[in-house]
Protein backbone atom coordinates (compact mmCIF):
# COMPACT_ATOMS: atom_id res chain seq x y z
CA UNK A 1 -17.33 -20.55 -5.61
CA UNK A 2 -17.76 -16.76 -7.08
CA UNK A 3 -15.09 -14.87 -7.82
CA UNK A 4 -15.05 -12.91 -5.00
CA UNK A 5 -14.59 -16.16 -2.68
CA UNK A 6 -11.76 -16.92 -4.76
CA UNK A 7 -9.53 -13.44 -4.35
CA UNK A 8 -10.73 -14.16 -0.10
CA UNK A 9 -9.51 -17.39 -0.09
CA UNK A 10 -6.20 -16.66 -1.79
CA UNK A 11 -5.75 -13.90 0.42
CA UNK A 12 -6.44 -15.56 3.66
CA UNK A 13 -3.21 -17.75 2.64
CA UNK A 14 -0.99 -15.16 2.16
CA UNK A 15 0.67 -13.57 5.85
CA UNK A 16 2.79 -10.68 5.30
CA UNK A 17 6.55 -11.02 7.20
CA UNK A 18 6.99 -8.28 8.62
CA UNK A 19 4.91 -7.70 12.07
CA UNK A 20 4.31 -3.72 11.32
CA UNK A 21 2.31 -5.25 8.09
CA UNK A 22 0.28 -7.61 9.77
CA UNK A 23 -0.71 -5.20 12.50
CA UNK A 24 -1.74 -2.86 9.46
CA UNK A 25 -3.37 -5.51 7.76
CA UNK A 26 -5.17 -6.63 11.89
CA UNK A 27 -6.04 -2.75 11.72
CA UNK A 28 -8.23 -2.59 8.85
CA UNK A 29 -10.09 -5.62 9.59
CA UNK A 30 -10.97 -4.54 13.20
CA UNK A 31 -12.10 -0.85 12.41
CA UNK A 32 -13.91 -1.78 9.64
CA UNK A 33 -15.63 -5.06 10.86
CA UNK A 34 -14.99 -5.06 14.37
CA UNK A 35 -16.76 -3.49 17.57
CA UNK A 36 -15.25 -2.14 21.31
CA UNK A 37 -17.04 -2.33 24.88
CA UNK A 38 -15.44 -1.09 27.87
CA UNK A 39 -17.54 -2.89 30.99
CA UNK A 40 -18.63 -0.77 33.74
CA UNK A 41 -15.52 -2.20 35.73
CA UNK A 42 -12.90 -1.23 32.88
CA UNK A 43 -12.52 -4.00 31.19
CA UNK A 44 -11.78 -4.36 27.18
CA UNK A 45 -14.01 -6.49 24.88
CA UNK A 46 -12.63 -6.58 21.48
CA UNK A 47 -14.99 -8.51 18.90
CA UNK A 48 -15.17 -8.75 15.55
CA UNK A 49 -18.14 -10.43 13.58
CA UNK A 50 -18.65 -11.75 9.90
CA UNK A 51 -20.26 -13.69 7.98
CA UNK A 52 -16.97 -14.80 5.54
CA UNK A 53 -14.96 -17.91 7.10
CA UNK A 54 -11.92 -16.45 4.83
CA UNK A 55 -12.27 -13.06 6.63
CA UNK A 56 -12.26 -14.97 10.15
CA UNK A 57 -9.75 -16.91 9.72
CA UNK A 58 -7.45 -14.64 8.19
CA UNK A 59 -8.51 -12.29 11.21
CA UNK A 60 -7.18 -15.49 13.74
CA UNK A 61 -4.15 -15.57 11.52
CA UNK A 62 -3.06 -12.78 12.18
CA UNK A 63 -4.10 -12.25 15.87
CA UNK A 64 -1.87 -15.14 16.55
CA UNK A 65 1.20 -14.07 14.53
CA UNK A 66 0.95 -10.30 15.53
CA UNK A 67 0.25 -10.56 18.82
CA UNK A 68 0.65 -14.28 20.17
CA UNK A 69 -3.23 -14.42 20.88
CA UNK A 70 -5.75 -16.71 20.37
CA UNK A 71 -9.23 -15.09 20.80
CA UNK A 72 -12.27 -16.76 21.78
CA UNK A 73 -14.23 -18.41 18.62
CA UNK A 74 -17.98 -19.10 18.30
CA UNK A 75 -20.41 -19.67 15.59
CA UNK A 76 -23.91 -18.89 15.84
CA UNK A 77 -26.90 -19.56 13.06
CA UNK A 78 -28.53 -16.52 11.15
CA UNK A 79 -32.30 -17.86 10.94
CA UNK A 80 -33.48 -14.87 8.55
CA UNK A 81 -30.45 -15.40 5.97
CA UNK A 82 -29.80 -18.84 6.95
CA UNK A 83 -26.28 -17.97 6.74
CA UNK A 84 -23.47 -18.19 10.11
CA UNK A 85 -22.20 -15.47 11.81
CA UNK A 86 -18.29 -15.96 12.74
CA UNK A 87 -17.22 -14.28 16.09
CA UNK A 88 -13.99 -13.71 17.83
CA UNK A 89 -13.31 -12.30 21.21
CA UNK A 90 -10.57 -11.21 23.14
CA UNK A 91 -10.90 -9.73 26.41
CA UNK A 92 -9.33 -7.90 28.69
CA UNK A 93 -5.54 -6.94 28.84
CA UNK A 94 -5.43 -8.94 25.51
CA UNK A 95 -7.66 -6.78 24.21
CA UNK A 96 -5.97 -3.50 25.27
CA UNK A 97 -2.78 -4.91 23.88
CA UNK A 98 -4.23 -4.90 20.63
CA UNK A 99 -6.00 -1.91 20.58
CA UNK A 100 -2.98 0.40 21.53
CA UNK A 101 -0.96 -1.96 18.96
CA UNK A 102 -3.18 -0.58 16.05
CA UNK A 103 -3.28 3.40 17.19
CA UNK A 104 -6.87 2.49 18.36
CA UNK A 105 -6.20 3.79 22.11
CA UNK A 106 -3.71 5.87 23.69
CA UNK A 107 -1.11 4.89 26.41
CA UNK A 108 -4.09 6.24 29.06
CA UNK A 109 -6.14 3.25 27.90
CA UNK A 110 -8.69 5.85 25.71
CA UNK A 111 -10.18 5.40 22.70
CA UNK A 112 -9.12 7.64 19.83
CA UNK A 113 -11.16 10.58 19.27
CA UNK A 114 -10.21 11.90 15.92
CA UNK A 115 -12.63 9.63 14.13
CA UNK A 116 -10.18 8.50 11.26
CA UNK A 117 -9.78 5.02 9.73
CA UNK A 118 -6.33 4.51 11.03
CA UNK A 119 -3.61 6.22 12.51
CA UNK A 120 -0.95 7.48 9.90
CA UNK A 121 1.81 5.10 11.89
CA UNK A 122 0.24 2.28 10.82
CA UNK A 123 0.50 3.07 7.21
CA UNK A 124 3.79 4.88 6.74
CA UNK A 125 5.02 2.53 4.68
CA UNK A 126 3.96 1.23 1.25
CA UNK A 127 4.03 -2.64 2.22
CA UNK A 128 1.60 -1.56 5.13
CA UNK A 129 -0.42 0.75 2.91
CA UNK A 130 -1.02 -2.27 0.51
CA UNK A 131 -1.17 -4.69 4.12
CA UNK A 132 -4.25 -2.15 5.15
CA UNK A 133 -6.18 -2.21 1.97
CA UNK A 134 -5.86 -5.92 1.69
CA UNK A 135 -7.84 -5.63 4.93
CA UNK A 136 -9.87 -3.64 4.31
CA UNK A 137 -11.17 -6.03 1.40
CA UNK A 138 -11.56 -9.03 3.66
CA UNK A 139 -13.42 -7.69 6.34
CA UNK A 140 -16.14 -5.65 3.85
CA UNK A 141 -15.26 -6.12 0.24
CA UNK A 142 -16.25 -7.74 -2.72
CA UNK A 143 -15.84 -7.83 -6.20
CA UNK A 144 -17.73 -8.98 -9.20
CA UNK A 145 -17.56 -11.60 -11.92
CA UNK A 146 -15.43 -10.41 -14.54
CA UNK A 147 -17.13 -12.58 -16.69
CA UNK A 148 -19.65 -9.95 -16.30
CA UNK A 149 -18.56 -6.52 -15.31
CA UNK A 150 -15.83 -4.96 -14.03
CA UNK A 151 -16.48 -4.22 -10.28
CA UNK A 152 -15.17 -3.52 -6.81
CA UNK A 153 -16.06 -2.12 -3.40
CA UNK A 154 -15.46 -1.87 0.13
CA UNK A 155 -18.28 -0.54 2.13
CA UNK A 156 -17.49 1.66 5.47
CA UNK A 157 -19.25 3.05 7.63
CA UNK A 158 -19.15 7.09 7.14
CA UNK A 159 -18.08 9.12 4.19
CA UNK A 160 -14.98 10.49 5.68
CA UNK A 161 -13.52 6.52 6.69
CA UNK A 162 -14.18 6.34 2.81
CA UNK A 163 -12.83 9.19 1.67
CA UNK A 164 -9.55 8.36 3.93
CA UNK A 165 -9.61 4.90 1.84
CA UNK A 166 -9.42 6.65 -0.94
CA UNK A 167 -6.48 8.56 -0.32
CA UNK A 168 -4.64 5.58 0.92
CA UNK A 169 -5.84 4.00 -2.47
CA UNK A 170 -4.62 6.86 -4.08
CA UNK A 171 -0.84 6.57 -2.83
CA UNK A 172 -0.94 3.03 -4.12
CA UNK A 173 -1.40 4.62 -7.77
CA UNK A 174 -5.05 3.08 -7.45
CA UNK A 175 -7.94 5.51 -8.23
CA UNK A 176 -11.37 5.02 -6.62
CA UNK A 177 -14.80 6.59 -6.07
CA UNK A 178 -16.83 6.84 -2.97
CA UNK A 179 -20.48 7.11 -3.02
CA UNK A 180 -23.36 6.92 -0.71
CA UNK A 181 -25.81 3.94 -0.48
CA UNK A 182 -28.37 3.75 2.27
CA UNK A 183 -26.35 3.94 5.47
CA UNK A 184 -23.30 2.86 3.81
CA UNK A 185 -20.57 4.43 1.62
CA UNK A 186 -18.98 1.70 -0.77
CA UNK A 187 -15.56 3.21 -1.93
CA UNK A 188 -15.47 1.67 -5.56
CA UNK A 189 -13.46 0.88 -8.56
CA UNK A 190 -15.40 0.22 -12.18
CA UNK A 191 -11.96 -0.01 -14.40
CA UNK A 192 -10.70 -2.87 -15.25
CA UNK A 193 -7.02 -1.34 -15.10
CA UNK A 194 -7.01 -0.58 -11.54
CA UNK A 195 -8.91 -3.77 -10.35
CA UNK A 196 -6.28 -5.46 -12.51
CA UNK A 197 -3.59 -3.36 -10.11
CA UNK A 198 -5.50 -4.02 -6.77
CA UNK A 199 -5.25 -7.70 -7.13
CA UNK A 200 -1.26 -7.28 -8.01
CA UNK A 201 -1.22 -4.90 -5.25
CA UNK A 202 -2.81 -7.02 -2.57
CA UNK A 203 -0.93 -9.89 -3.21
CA UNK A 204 -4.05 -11.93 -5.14
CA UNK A 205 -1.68 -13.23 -7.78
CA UNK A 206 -3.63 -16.34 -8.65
CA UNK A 207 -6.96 -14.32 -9.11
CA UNK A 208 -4.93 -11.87 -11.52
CA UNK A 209 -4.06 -14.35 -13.58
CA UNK A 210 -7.69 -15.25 -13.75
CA UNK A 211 -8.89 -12.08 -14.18
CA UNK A 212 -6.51 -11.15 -16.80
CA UNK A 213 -7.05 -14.34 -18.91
CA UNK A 214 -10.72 -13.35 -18.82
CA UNK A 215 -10.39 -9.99 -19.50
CA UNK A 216 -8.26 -10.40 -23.02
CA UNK A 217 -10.93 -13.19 -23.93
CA UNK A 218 -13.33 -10.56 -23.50
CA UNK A 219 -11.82 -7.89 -25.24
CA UNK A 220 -10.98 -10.31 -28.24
CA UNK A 221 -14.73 -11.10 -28.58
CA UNK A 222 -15.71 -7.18 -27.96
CA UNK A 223 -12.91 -6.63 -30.96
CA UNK A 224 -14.45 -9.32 -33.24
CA UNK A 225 -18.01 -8.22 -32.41
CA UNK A 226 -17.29 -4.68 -33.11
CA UNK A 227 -15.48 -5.83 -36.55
CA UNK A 228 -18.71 -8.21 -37.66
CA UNK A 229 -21.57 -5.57 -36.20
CA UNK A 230 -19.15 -2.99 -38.73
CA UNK A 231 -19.31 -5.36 -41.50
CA UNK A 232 -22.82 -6.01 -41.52
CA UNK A 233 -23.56 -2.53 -41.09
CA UNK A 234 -21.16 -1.65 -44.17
CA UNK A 235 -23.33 -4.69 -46.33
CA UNK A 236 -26.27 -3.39 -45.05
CA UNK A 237 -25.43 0.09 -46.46
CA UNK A 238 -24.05 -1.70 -49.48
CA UNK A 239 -27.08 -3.32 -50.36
CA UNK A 240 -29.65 -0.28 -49.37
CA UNK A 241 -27.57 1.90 -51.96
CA UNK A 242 -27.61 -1.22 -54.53
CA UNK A 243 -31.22 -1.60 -54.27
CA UNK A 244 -31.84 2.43 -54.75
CA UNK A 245 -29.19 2.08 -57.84
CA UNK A 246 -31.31 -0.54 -59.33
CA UNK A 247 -34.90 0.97 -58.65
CA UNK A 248 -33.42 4.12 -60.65
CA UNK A 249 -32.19 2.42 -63.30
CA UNK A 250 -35.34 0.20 -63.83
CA UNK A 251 -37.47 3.38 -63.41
CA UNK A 252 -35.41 5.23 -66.66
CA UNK A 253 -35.55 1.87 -68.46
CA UNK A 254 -39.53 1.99 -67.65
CA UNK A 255 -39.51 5.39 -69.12
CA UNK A 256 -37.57 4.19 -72.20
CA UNK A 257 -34.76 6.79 -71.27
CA UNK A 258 -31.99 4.49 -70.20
CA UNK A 259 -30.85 3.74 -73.27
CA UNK A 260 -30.61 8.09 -74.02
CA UNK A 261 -28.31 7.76 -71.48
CA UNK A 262 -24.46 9.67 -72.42
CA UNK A 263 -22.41 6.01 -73.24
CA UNK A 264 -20.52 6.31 -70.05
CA UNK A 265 -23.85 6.38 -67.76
CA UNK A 266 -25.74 3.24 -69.73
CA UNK A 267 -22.89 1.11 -69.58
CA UNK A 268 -22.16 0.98 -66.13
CA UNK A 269 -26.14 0.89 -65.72
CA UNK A 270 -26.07 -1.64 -67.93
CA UNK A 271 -23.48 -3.62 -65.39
CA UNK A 272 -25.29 -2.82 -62.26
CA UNK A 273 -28.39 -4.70 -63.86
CA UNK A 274 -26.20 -7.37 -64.49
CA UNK A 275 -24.30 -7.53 -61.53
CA UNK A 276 -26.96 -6.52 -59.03
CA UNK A 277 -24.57 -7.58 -55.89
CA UNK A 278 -21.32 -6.12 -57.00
CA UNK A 279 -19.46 -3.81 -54.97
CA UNK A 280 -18.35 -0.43 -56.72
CA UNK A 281 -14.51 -1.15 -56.88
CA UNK A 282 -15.66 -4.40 -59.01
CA UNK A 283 -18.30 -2.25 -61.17
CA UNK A 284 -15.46 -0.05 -61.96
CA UNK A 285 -13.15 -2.65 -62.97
CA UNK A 286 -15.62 -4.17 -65.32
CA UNK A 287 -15.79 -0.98 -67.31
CA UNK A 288 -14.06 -1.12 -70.38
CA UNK A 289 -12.24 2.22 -69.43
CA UNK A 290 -12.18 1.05 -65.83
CA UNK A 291 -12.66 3.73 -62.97
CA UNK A 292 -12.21 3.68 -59.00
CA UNK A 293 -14.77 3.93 -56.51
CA UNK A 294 -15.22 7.74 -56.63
CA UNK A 295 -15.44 7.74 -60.47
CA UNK A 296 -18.32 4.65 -60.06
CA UNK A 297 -20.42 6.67 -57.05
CA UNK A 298 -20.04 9.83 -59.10
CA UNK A 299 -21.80 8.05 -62.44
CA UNK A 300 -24.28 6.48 -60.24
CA UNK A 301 -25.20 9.70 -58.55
CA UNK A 302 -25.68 11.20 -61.89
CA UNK A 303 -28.03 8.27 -62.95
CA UNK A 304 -30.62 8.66 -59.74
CA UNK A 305 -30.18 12.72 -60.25
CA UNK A 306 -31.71 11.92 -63.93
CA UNK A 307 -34.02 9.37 -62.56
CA UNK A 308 -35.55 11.90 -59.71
CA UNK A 309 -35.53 14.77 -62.74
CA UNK A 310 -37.75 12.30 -64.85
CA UNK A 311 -39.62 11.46 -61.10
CA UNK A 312 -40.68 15.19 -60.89
């Protein structure tokens, strides 16, 4: 099961307790994944469609708890992705009941025109807010392997439902990013922070606990890579200065002018002949007047100056 499944799953089995949060929480799954007729004769048809058993039955959940209604189920077989397409209908007065108990009609039985995601009295209230969002996920989100990356969305329809996501997002403390893909507009989150947050927020404590174990293992291997990629670099560097140390050296020995060298200079040449692998902290403390790092680099500078002189 992928990750994504997982957080579904774990949210399908939680039911908020108070009936203003599972209307919010009924709200975002039918505006986001579900689809109004009004027959010729004035009657409601309320459906809602998916392809995620966790979003359907989290969807019949709630239906029944909110509202006392059990809508009509079917399954049917998608040929082309060979996948099954989860349907629930309620008709009728049923259906009017729960479309003016979301803000989705008015009292005259119409459809609201203002074209938001949801009215602003079903998510007054933080617990709703985070009810709403939760949602929101179910019916058209998903989220990555963090294993992998660090990565989740929530497609809607039209650029202002996602920009009214965000804001709701926003009020939660959790900051996301819309952007435009085909016909659709995924409102997403890339840091691992706030995805971190959403699953707290949503009520997804098991898959927090999940994804946090997986994101410290990660960061502890990111920390050790870092250290071992610095390392090597650092005995790369090591050894490339080494090996230009020794060339010079050989090249004023060649030239029979090591030995003209000022005392200070030819012994610690001397040293790096001998000790070919030796960092310059240790060359300095086999001088016999020992000297630090800076004192060794300066002496060795002054040998491969000499040596590119002579080279001239």
């Amino acid at each position: 099961m992928s990750f994504s499944s997982e957080v579904k799953e774990e949210l399908t089995e939680y039911v908020p307790g108070g009936r203003h949060c599972l209307i919010a929480e009924l709200a975002a799954m039918i505006v986001i994944c579900g689809r109004v007729r009004i027959t010729e004769t004035g009657k409601y048809r309320l459906f809602i469609h998916t392809e995620n058993i966790y979003t359907i039955k989290k969807y019949y959940i709630l239906l029944k708890k909110a509202f006392g209604i059990t809508g009509e189920v079917s399954i049917r077989k998608n040929i082309t992705k060979n996948t099954r397409i989860y349907t629930i209908l309620v008709k009728n007065d049923l259906a009017k009941e729960v479309l003016s108990g979301i803000k989705l009609i008015n009292k005259e039985g119409e459809i609201r025109d203002d074209y938001s995601l949801v009215s602003n009295l079903i998510v007054q209230n933080n617990c709703c807010k985070k009810a709403f969002i939760r949602g929101a996920f179910l019916a058209a989100g998903s989220i990555g392997d963090p294993e992998k990356s660090y990565h989740l969305e929530i497609v809607v329809g039209n650029s202002p439902a996602g920009e009214e996501l965000i804001a709701i997002l926003s009020k939660l403390g959790l900051k996301a990013k819309l952007v435009k893909r085909k016909n659709h507009y995924p409102v997403y989150i890339k840091e691992s922070d706030t995805l971190s947050e959403f699953l707290g927020v949503t009520e997804a404590h098991k898959s927090l606990m999940k994804f946090e174990n997986i994101r410290i293992v990660k960061d502890v291997k990111n920390k050790v890579n870092r250290k071992v990629n610095c390392e090597t670099a650092n005995i790369k560097k090591t050894a490339s200065a080494a090996a230009k140390q020794l060339d010079d050296i050989y090249y004023l020995q060649k030239i029979n002018k090591l030995e003209k060298l000022p005392d200070g200079l030819r012994e610690l040449a001397k040293l790096r002949i001998e000790y070919p692998d030796a960092t310059l902290k240790e060359l300095g403390g086999l001088l016999e007047e020992p000297l630090g790092k800076s004192g060794v680099n300066h002496r060795l500078n002054k040998i491969s100056q000499i040596a590119q002189n002579n080279r001239l």
